[in-house]
Protein backbone atom coordinates (compact mmCIF):
# COMPACT_ATOMS: atom_id res chain seq x y z
CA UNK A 1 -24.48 258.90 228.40
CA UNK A 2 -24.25 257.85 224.61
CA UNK A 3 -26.26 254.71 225.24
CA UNK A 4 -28.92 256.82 226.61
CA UNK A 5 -29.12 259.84 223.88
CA UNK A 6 -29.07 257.01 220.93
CA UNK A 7 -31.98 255.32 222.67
CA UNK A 8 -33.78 258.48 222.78
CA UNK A 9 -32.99 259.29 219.21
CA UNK A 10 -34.04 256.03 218.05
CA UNK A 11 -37.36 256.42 220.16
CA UNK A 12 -37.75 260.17 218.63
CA UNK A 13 -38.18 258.70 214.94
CA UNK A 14 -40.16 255.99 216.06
CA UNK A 15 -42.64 258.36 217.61
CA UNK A 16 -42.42 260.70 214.55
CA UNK A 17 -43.37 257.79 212.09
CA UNK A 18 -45.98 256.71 214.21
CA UNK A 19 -47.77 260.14 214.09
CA UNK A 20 -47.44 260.58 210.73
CA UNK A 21 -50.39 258.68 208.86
CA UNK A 22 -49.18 255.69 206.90
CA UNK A 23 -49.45 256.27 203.17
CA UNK A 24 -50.75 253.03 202.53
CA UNK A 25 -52.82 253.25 205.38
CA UNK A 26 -54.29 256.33 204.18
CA UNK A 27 -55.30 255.26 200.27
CA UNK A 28 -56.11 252.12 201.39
CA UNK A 29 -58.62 253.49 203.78
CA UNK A 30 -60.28 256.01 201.13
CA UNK A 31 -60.56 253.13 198.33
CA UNK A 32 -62.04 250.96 201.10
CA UNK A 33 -64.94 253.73 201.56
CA UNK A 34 -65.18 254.51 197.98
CA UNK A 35 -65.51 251.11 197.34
CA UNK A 36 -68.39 250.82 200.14
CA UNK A 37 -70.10 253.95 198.79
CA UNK A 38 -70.16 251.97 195.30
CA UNK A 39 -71.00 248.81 196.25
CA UNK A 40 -74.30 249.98 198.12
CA UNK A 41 -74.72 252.32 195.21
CA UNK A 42 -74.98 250.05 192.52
CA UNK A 43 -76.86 247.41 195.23
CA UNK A 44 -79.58 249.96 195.20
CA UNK A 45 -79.97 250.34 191.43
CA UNK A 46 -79.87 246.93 190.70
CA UNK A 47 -82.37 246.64 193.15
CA UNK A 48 -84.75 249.34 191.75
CA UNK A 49 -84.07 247.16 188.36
CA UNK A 50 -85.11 243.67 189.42
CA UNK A 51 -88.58 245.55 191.19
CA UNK A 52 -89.52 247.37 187.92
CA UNK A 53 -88.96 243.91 186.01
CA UNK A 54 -91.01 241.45 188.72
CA UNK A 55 -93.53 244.27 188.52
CA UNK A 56 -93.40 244.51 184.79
CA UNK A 57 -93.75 240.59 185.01
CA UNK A 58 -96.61 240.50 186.78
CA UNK A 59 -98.58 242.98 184.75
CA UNK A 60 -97.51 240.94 181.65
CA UNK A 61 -98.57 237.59 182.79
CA UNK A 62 -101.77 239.03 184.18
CA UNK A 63 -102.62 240.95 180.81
CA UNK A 64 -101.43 237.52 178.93
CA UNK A 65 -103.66 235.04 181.29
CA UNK A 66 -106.50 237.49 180.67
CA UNK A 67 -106.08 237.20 177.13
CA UNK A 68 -105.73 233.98 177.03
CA UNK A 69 -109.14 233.43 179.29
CA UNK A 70 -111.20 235.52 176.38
CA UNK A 71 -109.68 233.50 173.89
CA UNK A 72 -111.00 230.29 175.52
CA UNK A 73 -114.24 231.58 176.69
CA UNK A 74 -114.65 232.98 172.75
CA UNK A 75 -114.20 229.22 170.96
């Protein structure tokens, strides 16, 4: 009869830890997503960046070539 309740005791904490959610688990889980929610965050604005600047580019090498074109055409 002792062999039996100490099994069952042991098997009642191991259940009980098992519910219970894993500290590590748990903050490792959240820094994951905030880390994901970052990430694509700062993907996006860097993103927005590089368009502005290859459209800012291509207005200032049109303007530039234009300029350059009257210059020519003026000699």
């Amino acid at each position: 009869m002792m062999a039996y309740q100490e099994c069952k005791a042991v098997g009642a904490v191991t259940l009980a830890a098992q519910k219970r959610p894993n500290e590590k688990t748990l903050y490792s889980d959240l820094s994951a997503d905030g880390f994901d929610i970052w990430w694509k965050k700062t993907f996006a604005q860097h993103a927005v960046v590089v368009a502005q600047a290859s459209t800012l580019m291509r207005a200032y090498r049109r303007v530039s070539s234009d300029g350059e074109t009257r210059i020519g055409q003026a000699r």
